[in-house]
Protein backbone atom coordinates (compact mmCIF):
# COMPACT_ATOMS: atom_id res chain seq x y z
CA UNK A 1 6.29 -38.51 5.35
CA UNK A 2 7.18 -37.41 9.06
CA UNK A 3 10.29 -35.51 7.51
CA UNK A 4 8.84 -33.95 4.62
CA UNK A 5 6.57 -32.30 7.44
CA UNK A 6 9.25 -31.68 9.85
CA UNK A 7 11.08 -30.13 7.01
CA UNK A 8 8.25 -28.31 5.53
CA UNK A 9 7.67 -26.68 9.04
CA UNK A 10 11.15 -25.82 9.23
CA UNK A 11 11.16 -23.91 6.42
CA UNK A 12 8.08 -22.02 7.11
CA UNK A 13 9.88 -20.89 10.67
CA UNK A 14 12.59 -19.95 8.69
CA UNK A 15 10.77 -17.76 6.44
CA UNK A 16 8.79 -15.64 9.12
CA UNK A 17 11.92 -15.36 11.23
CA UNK A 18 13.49 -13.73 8.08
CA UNK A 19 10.67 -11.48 7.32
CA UNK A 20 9.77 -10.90 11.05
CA UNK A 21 13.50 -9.45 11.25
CA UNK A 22 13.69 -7.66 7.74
CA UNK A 23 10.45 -5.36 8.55
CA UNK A 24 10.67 -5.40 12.36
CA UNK A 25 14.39 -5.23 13.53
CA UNK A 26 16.03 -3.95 10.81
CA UNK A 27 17.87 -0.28 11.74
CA UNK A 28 17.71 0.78 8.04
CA UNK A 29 13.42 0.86 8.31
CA UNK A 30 11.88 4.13 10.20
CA UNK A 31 8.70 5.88 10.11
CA UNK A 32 7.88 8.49 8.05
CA UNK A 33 5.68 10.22 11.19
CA UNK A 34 6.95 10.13 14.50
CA UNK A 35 4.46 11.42 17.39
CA UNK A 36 7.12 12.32 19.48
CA UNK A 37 9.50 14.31 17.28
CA UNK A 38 8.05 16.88 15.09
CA UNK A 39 11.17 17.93 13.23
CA UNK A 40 10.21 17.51 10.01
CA UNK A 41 6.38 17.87 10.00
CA UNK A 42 6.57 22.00 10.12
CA UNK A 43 8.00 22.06 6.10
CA UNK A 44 10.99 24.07 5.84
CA UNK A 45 12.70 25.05 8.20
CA UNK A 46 13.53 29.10 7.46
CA UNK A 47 9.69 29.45 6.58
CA UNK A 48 7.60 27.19 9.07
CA UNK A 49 8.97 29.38 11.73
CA UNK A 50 7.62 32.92 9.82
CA UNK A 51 5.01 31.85 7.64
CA UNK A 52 1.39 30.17 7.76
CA UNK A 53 -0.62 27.31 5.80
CA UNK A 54 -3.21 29.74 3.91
CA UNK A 55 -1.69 33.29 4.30
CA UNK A 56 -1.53 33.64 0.30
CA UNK A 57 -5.64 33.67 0.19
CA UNK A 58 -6.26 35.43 3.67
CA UNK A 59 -4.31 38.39 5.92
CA UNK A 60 -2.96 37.01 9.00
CA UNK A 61 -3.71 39.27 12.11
CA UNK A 62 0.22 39.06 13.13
CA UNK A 63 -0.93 38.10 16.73
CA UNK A 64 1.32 35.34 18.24
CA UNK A 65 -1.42 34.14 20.50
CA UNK A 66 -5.08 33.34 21.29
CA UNK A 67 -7.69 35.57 20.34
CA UNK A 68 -10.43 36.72 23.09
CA UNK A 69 -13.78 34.95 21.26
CA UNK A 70 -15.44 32.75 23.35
CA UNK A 71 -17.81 30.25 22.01
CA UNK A 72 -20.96 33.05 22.85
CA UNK A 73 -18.76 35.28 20.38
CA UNK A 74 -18.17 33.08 17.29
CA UNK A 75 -21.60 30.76 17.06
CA UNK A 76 -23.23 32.54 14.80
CA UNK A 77 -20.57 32.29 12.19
CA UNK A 78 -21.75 28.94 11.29
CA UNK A 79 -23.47 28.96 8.09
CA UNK A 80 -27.23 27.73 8.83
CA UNK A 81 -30.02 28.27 6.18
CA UNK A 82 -33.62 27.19 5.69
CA UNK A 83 -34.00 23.75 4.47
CA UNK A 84 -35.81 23.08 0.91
CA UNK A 85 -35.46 26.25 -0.50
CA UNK A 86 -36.90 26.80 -4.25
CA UNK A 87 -33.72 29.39 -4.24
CA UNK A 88 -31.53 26.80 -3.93
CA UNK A 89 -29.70 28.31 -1.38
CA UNK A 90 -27.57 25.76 0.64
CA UNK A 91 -24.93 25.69 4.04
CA UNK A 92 -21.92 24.48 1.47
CA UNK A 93 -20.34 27.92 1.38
CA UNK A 94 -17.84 28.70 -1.73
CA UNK A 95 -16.57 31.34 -0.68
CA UNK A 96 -15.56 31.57 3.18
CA UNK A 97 -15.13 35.06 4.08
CA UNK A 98 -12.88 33.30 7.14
CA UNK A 99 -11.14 29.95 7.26
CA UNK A 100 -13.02 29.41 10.60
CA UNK A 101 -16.57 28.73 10.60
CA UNK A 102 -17.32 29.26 13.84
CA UNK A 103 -16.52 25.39 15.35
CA UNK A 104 -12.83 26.06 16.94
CA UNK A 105 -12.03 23.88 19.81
CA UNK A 106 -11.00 25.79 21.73
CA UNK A 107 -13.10 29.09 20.59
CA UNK A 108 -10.22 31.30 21.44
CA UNK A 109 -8.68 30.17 18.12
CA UNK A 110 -11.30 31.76 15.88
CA UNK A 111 -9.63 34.85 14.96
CA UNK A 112 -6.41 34.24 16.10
CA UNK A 113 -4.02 33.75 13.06
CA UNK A 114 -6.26 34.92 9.78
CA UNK A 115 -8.10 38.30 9.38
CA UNK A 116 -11.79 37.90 7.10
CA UNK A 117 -11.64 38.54 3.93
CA UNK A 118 -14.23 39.16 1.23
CA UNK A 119 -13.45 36.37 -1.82
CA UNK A 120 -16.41 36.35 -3.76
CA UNK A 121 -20.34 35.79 -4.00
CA UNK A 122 -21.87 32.81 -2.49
CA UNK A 123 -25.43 33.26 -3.89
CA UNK A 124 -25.50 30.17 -6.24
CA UNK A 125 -27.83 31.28 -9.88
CA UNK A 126 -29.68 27.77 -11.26
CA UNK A 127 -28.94 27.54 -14.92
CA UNK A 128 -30.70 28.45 -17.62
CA UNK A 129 -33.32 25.26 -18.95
CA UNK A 130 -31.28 23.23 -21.60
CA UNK A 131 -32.78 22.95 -24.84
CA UNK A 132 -34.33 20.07 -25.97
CA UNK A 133 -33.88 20.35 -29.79
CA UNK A 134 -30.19 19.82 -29.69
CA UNK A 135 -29.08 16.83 -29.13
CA UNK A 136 -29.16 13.55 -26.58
CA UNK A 137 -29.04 15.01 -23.04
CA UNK A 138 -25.94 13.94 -20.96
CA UNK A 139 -26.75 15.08 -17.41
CA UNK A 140 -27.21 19.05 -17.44
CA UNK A 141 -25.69 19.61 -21.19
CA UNK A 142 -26.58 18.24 -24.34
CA UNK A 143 -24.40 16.44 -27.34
CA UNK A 144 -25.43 16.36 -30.83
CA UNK A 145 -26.24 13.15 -32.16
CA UNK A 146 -23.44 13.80 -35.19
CA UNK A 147 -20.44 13.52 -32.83
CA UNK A 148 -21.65 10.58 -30.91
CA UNK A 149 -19.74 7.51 -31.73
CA UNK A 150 -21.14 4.27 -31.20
CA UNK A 151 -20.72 0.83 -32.81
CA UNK A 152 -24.27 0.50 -33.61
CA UNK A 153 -27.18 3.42 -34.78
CA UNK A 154 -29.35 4.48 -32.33
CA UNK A 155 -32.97 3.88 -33.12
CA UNK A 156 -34.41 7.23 -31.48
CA UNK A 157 -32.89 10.48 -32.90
CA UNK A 158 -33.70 12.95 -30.30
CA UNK A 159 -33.82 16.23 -32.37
């Protein structure tokens, strides 16, 4: 009995040591982010040194730098509306006219790499009321009660 839990303790040793070494010690295993060396998290190399993340949807100013905002200059780009408005008008803005919105840290980066640009409406029209004679409602839209497929019939036709 003593061996079988000598042995049984042994074996369990054995095991970790093996699995402490193949995850820990290995040289084959790395990390797929370093902190310290950043070779590989700019993309490719030829283009991370020209090119920007978004410069496809908005014009970059072409300034290699800071820009002069200070937080007294940018606050008010921060989309605030009245609360419960019947117009349903909300903060979630669809279309940013600039991919800041007016919380840099530090302010001097609002402006600095991206120009504004106009990229569409952001007033938000409520739909239309659905109408009730065409089917069962699923959320906003309604499906008629031919193309639903169910094991059973349902009891209440809504038509």
């Amino acid at each position: 009995m003593k061996q079988n839990i000598q042995l049984i303790m042994l074996m369990v040793v054995i095991l970790l040591g093996v699995s402490i070494h193949k995850t820990y010690l290995s040289k084959n295993s790395h990390e797929g982010y370093s902190n310290y060396t950043l070779d590989e998290a700019g993309g490719g190399f030829p283009n991370a040194l020209d090119d920007v993340l978004v410069q496809d949807t908005y014009p970059i100013t072409g300034i290699n730098g800071i820009s002069n905002n200070g937080s007294n200059d940018i606050w008010w780009w921060y989309p605030t509306f009245k609360l419960g408005s019947y117009a349903q008008i909300t903060n979630n803005i669809r279309h940013p006219r600039r991919t800041t919105n007016g919380r840099c840290m530090p302010a001097s980066m609002c402006g600095a790499l991206y120009k504004e640009k106009y990229t569409g409406d952001n007033h938000v029209y409520p739909l239309p009321p659905v109408n009730n004679t065409c089917g069962t409602r699923v959320g906003y839209f309604t499906s008629p009660v031919k193309s639903l497929v169910l094991p059973f019939k349902p009891e209440v036709v809504d038509y």
